[in-house]
Protein backbone atom coordinates (compact mmCIF):
# COMPACT_ATOMS: atom_id res chain seq x y z
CA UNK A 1 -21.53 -14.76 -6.09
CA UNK A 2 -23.92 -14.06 -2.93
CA UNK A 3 -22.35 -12.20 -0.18
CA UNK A 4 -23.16 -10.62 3.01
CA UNK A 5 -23.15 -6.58 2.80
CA UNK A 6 -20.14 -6.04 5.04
CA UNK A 7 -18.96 -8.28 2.33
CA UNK A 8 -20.03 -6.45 -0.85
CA UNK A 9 -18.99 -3.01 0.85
CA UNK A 10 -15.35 -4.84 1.37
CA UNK A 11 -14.82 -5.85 -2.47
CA UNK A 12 -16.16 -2.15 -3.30
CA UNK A 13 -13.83 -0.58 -1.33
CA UNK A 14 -10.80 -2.91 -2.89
CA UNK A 15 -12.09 -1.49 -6.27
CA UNK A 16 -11.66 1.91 -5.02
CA UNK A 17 -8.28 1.38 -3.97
CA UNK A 18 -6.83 -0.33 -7.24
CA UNK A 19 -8.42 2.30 -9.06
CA UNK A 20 -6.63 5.24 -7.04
CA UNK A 21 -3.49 3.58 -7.16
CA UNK A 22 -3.58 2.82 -10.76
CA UNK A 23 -2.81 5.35 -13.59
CA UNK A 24 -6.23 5.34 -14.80
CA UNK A 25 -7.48 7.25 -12.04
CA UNK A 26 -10.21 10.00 -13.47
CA UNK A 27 -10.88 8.53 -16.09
CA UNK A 28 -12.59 5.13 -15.35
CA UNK A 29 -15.80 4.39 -13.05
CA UNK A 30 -15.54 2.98 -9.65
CA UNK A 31 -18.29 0.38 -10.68
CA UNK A 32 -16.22 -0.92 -13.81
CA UNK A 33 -13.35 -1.96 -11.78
CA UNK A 34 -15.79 -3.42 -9.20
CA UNK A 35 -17.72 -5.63 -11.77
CA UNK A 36 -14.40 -6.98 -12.71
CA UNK A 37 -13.23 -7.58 -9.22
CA UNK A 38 -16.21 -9.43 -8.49
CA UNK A 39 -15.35 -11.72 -11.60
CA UNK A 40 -11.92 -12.11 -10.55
CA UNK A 41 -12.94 -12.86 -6.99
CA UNK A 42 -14.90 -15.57 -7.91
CA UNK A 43 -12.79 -17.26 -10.95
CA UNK A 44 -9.51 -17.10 -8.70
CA UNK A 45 -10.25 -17.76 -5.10
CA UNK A 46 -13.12 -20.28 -5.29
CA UNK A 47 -12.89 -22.02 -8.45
CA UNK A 48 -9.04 -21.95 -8.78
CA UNK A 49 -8.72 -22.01 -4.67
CA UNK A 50 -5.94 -19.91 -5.12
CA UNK A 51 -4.52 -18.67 -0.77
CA UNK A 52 -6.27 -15.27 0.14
CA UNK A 53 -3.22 -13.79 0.87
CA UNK A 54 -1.69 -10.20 0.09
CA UNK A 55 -0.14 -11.21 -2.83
CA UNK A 56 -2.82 -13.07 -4.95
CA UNK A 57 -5.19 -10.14 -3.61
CA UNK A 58 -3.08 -7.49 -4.76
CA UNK A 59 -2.78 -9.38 -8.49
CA UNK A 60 -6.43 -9.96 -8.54
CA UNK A 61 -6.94 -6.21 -8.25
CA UNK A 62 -4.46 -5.20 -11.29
CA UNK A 63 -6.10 -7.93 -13.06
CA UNK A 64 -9.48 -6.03 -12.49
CA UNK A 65 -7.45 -2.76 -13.94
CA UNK A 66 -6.56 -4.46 -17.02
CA UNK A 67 -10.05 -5.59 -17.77
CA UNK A 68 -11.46 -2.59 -16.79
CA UNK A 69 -8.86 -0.63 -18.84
CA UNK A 70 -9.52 -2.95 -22.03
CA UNK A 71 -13.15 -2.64 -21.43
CA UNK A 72 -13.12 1.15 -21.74
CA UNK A 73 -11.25 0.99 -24.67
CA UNK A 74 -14.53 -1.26 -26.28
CA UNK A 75 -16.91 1.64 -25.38
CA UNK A 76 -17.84 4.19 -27.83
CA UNK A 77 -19.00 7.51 -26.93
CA UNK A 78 -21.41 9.57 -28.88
CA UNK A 79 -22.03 12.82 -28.32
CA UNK A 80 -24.61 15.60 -30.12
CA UNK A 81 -24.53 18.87 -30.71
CA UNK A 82 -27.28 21.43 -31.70
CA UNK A 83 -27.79 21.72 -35.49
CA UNK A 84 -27.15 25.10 -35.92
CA UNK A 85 -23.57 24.87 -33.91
CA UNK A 86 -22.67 22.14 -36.63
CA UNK A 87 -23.53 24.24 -39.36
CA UNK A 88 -21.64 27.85 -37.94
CA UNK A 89 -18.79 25.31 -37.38
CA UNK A 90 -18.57 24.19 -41.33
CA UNK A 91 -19.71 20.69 -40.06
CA UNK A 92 -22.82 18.57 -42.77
CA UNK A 93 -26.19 19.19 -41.72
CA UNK A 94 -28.41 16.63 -39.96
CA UNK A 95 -30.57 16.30 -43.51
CA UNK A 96 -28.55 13.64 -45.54
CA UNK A 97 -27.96 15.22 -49.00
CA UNK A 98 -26.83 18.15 -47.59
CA UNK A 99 -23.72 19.30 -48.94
CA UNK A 100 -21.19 21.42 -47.43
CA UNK A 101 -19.84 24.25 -50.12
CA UNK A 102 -17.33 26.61 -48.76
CA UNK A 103 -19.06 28.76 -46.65
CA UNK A 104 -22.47 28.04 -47.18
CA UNK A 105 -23.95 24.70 -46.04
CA UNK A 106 -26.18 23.51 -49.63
CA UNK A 107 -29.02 20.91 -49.68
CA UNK A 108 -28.81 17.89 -52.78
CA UNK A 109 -31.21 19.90 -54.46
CA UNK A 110 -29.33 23.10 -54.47
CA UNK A 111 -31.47 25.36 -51.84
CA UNK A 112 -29.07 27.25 -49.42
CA UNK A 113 -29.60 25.45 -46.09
């Protein structure tokens, strides 16, 4: 949906507010609740025609918590560390094959890594 920027700034700043009343505060972006909200916005109070009133406003922002919630869940996070922290920590090497044996971290072909 098109809107003004007075608009726009409005529906951000709802966003902001469900998300620091909500128990997922710290832990979920502003802009994920807001991309829900704007879905919300749109499916309830134009196509449904549902009264803007406190009440339907209020539920349309814990809606956009539990979509933002459930879309955080989805999201996988991968993070990397240096190759020679993995292999002072006992983690496998980078190099598939490499085998882990005891201390000492040993490649498939038996050379000490």
């Amino acid at each position: 949906m098109l809107c003004g920027t007075a608009a726009a700034q409005r529906v951000k700043r709802l966003a902001e507010q469900a998300l620091q009343h909500s128990d997922a505060v710290g832990t979920l972006e502003t802009g994920r609740v807001h991309r829900a909200l704007r879905k919300i916005i749109v499916e309830r109070f134009f196509k449904q025609q549902l009264p803007i009133d406190v009440p339907h406003v209020e539920k349309a922002m814990s809606a956009a918590m539990k979509v933002a919630k459930r879309d955080r869940a989805d999201t996988a996070h991968f993070f990397s560390t240096p190759a020679d922290v993995r292999r002072r920590s006992g983690y496998l090497c980078d190099r598939i094959g490499d085998v882990y044996d005891g201390d000492q971290l040993q490649s498939a072909d038996g050379r000490q890594v």
